[in-house]
N, C-alpha and C. Protein backbone atom coordinates (compact mmCIF):
# COMPACT_ATOMS: atom_id res chain seq x y z
N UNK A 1 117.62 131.09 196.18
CA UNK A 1 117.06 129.87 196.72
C UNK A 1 118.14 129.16 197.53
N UNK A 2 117.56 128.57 199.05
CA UNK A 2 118.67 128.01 199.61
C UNK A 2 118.89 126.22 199.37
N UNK A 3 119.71 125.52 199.85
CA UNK A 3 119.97 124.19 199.50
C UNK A 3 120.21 123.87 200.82
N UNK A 4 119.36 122.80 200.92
CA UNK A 4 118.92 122.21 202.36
C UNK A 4 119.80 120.74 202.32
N UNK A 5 120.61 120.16 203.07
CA UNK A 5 120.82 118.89 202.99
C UNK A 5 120.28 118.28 203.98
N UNK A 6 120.34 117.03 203.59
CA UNK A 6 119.56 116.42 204.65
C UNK A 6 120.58 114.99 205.26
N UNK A 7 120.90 114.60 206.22
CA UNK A 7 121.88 113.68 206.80
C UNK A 7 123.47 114.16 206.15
N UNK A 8 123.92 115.13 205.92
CA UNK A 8 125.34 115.20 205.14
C UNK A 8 126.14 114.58 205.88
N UNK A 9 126.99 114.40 205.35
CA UNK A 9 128.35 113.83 205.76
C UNK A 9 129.99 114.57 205.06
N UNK A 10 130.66 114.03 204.92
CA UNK A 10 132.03 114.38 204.69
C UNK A 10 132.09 114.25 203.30
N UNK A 11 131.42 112.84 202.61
CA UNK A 11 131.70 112.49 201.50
C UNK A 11 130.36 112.87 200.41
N UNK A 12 129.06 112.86 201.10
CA UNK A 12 128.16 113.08 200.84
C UNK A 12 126.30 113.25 201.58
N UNK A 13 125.78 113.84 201.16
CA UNK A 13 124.37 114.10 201.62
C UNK A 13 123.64 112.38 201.39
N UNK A 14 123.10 112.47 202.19
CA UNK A 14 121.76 111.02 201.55
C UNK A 14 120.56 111.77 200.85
N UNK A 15 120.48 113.45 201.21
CA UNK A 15 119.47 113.92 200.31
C UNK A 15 120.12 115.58 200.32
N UNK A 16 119.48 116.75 199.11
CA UNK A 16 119.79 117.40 198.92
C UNK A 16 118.32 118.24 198.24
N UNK A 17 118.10 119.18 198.79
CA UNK A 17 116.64 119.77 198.66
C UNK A 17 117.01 121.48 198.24
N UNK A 18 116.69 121.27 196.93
CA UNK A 18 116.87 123.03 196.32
C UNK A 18 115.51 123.27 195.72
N UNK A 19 114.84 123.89 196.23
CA UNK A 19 113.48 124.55 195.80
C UNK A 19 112.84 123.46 195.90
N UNK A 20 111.84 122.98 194.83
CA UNK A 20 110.79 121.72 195.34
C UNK A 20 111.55 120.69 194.47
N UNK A 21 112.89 120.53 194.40
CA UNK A 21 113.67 118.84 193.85
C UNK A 21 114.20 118.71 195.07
N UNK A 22 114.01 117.33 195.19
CA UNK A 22 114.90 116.41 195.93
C UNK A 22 115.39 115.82 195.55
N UNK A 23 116.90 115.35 195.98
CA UNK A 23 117.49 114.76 195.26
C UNK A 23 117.92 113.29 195.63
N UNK A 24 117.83 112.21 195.70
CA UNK A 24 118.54 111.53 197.09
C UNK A 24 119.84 110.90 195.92
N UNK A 25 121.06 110.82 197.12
CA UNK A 25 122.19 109.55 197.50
C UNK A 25 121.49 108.23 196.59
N UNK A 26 122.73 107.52 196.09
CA UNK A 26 121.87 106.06 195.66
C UNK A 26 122.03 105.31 197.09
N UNK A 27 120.86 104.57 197.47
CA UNK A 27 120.84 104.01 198.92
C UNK A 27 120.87 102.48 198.49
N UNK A 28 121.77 102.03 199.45
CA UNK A 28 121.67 100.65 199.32
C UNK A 28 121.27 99.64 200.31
N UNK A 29 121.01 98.72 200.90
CA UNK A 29 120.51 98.04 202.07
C UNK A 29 121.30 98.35 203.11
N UNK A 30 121.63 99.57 203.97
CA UNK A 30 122.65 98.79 204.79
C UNK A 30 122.02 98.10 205.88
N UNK A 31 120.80 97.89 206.29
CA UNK A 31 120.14 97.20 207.38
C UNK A 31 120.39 95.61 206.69
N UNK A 32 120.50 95.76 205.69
CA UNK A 32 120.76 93.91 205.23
C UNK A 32 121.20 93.46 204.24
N UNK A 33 122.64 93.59 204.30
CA UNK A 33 124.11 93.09 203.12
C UNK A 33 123.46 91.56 203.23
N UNK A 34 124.09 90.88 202.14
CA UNK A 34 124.09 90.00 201.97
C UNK A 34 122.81 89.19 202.03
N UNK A 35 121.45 89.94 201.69
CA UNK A 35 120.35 88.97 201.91
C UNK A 35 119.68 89.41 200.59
N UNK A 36 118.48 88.13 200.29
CA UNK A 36 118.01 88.41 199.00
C UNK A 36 117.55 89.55 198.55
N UNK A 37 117.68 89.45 196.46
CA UNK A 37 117.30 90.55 196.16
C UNK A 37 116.39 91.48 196.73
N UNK A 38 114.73 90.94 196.96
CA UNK A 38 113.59 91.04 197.26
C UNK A 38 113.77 91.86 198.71
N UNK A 39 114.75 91.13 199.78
CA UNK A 39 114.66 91.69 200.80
C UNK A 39 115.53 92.87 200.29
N UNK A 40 116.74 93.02 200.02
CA UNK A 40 117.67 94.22 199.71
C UNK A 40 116.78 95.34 198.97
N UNK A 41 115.59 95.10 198.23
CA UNK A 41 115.37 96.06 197.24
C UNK A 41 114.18 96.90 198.40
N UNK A 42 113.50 95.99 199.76
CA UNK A 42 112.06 96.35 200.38
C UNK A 42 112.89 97.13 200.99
N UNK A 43 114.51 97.00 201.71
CA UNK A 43 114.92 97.52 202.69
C UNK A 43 115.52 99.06 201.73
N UNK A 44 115.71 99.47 200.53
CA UNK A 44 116.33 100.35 200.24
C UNK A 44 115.34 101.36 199.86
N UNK A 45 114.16 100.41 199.66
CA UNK A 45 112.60 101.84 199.56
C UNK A 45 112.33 101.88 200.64
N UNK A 46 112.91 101.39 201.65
CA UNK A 46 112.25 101.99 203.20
C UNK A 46 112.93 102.92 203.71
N UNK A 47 114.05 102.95 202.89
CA UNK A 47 115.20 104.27 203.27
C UNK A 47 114.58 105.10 202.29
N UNK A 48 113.70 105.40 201.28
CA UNK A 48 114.09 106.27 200.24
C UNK A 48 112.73 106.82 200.95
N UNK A 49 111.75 106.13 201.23
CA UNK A 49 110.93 106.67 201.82
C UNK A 49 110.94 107.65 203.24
N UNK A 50 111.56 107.27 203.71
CA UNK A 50 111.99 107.59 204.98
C UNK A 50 112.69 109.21 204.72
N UNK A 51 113.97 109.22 203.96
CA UNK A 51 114.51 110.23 203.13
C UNK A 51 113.65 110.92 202.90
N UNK A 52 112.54 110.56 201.71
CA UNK A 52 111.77 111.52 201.20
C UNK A 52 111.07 112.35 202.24
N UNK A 53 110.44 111.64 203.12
CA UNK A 53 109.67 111.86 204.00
C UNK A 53 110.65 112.89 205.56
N UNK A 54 111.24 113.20 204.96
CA UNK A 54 112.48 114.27 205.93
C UNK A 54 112.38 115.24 205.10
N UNK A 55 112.26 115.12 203.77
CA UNK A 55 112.29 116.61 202.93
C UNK A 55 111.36 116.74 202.24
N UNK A 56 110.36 116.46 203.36
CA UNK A 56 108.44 116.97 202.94
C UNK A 56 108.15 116.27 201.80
N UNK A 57 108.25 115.14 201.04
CA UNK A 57 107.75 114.61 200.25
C UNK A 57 107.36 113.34 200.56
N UNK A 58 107.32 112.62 199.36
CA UNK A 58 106.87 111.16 199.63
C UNK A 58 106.82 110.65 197.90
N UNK A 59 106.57 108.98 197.79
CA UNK A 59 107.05 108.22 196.48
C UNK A 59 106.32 108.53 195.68
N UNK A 60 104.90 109.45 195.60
CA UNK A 60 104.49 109.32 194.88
C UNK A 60 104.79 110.40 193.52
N UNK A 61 105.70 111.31 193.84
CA UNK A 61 106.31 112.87 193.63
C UNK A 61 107.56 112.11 193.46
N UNK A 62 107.92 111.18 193.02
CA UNK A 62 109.30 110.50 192.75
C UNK A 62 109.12 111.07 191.35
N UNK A 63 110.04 111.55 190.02
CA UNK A 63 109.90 112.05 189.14
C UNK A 63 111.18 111.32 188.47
N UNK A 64 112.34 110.48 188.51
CA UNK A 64 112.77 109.74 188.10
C UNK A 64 113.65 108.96 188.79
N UNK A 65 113.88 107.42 188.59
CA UNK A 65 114.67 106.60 189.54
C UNK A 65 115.79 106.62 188.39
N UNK A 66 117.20 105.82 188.91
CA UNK A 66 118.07 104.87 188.56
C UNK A 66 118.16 103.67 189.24
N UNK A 67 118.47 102.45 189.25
CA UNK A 67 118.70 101.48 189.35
C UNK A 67 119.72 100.47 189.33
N UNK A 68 120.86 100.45 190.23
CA UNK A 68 121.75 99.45 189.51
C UNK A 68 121.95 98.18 190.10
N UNK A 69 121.67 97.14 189.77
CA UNK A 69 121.86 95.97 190.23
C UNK A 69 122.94 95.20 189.69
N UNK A 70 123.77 94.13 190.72
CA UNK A 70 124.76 93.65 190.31
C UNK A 70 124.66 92.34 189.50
N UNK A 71 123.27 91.62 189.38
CA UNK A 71 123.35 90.84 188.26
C UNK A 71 121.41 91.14 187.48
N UNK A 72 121.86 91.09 186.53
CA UNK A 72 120.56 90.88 185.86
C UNK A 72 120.12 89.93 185.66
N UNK A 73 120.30 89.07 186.28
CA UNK A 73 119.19 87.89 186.23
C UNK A 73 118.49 88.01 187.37
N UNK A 74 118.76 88.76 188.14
CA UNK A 74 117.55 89.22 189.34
C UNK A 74 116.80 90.39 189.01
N UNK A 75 116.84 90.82 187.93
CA UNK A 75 115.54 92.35 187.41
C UNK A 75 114.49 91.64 187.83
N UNK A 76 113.73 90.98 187.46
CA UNK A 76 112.51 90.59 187.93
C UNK A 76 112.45 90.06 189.22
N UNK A 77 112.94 89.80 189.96
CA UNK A 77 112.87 89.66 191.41
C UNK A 77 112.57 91.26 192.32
N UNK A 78 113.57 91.97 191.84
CA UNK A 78 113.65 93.43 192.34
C UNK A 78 112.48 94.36 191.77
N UNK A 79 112.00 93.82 190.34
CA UNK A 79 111.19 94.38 189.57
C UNK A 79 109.78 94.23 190.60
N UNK A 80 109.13 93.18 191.40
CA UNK A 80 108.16 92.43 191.55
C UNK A 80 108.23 93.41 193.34
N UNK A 81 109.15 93.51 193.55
CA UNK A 81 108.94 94.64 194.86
C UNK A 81 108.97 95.74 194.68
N UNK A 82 109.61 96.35 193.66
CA UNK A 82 109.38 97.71 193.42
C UNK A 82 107.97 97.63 192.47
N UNK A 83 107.55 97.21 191.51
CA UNK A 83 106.59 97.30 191.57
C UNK A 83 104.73 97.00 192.33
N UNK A 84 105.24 96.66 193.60
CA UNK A 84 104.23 96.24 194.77
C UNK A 84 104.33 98.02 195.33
N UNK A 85 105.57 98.65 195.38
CA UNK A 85 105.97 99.97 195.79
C UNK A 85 105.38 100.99 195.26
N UNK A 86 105.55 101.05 194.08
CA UNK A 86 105.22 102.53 193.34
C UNK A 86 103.38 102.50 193.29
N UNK A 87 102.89 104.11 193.50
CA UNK A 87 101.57 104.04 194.02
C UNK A 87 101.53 104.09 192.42
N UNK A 88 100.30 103.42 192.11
CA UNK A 88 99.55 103.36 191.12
C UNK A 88 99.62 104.51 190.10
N UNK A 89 99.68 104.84 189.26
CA UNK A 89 99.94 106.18 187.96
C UNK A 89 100.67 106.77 188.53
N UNK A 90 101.85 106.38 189.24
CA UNK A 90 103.12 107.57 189.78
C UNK A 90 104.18 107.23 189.32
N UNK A 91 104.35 106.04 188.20
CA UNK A 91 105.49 105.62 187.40
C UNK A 91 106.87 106.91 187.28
N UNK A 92 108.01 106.33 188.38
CA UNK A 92 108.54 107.80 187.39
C UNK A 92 109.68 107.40 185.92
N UNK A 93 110.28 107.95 185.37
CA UNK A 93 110.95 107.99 184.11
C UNK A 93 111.69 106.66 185.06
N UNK A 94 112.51 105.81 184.51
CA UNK A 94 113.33 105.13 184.76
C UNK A 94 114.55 104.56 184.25
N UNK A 95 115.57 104.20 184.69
CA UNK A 95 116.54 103.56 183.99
C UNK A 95 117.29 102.45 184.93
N UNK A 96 117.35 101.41 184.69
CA UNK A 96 117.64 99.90 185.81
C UNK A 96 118.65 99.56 184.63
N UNK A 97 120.29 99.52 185.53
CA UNK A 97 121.66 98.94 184.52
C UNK A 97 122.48 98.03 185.49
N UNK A 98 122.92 96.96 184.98
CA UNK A 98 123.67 96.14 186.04
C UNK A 98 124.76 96.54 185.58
N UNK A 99 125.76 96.73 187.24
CA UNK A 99 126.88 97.19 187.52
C UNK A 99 127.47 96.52 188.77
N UNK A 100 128.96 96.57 188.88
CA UNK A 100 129.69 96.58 190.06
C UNK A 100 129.20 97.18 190.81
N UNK A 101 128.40 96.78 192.10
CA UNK A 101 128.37 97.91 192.97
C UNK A 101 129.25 98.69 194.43
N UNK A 102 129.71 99.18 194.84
CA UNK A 102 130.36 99.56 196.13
C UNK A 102 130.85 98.05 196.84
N UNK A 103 130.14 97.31 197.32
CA UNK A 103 130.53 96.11 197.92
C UNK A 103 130.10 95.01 197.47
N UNK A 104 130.43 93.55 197.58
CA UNK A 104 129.89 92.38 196.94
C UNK A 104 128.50 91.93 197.88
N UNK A 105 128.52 92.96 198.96
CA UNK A 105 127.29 92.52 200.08
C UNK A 105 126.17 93.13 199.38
N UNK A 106 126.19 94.13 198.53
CA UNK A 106 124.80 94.89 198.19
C UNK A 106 124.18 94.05 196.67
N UNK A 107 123.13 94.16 196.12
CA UNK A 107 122.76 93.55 194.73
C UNK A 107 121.93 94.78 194.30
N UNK A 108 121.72 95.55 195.35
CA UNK A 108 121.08 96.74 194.41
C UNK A 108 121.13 98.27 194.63
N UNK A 109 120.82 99.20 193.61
CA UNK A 109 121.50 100.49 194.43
C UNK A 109 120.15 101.34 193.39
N UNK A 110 119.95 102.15 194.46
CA UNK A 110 118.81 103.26 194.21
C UNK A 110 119.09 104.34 193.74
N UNK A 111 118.53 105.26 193.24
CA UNK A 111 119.29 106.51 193.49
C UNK A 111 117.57 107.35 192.90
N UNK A 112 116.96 108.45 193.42
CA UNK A 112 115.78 109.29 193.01
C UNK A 112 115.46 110.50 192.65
N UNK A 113 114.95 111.09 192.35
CA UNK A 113 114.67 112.78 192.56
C UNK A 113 113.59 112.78 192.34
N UNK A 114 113.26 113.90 193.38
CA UNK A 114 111.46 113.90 193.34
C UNK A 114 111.07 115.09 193.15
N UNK A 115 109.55 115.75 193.48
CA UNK A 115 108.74 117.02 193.77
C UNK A 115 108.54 117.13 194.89
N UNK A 116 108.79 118.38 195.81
CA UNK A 116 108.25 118.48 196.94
C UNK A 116 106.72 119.25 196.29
């Protein structure tokens, strides 16, 4: 079986496709550091979508997220757009942990694997 990447780079892929898993990069806003949770969390499923949608899938074949946000007192802010996101009975496994993230501009960080 071959392993397809998808956008690679030096340091890393934003996605990685071996048989029907995808894998993505944790994506973070870069279209918009420093703006609210709500907006940071719409702008990082528009990348994951986008991603998916390069390696023949889409959110509803999402089969488990991570989550890390840099404060938890915004889960429910981020919670209230991702759940406007996920199609109806396509819940995947999950795990949402607040952490340091890469820069003080981001508040949230994605990361997925899906089904093609």
């Amino acid at each position: 079986m071959s392993i397809e990447r998808i956008e690679p780079g030096k340091r890393l892929s934003q996605a990685v496709v071996f048989g029907d898993l995808v894998i993505l990069a944790g994506q973070v806003a870069v279209d918009k550091p420093g703006a609210s949770m709500a907006e940071q969390t719409r702008n990082v499923l528009e990348r994951i979508d986008a991603l998916l949608a390069k390696a023949g899938t889409d959110k509803s074949k999402i089969l488990s997220a991570n989550i890390w946000i840099a404060d938890m007192r915004q889960f429910d802010e981020m919670n209230r757009v991702w759940d406007a996101w996920v199609p109806e009975g396509c819940a995947p496994a999950r795990a949402t942990v607040e952490a340091r993230l890469a820069s003080p501009d981001y508040c949230v960080e994605i990361m997925v694997v899906a089904a093609r």
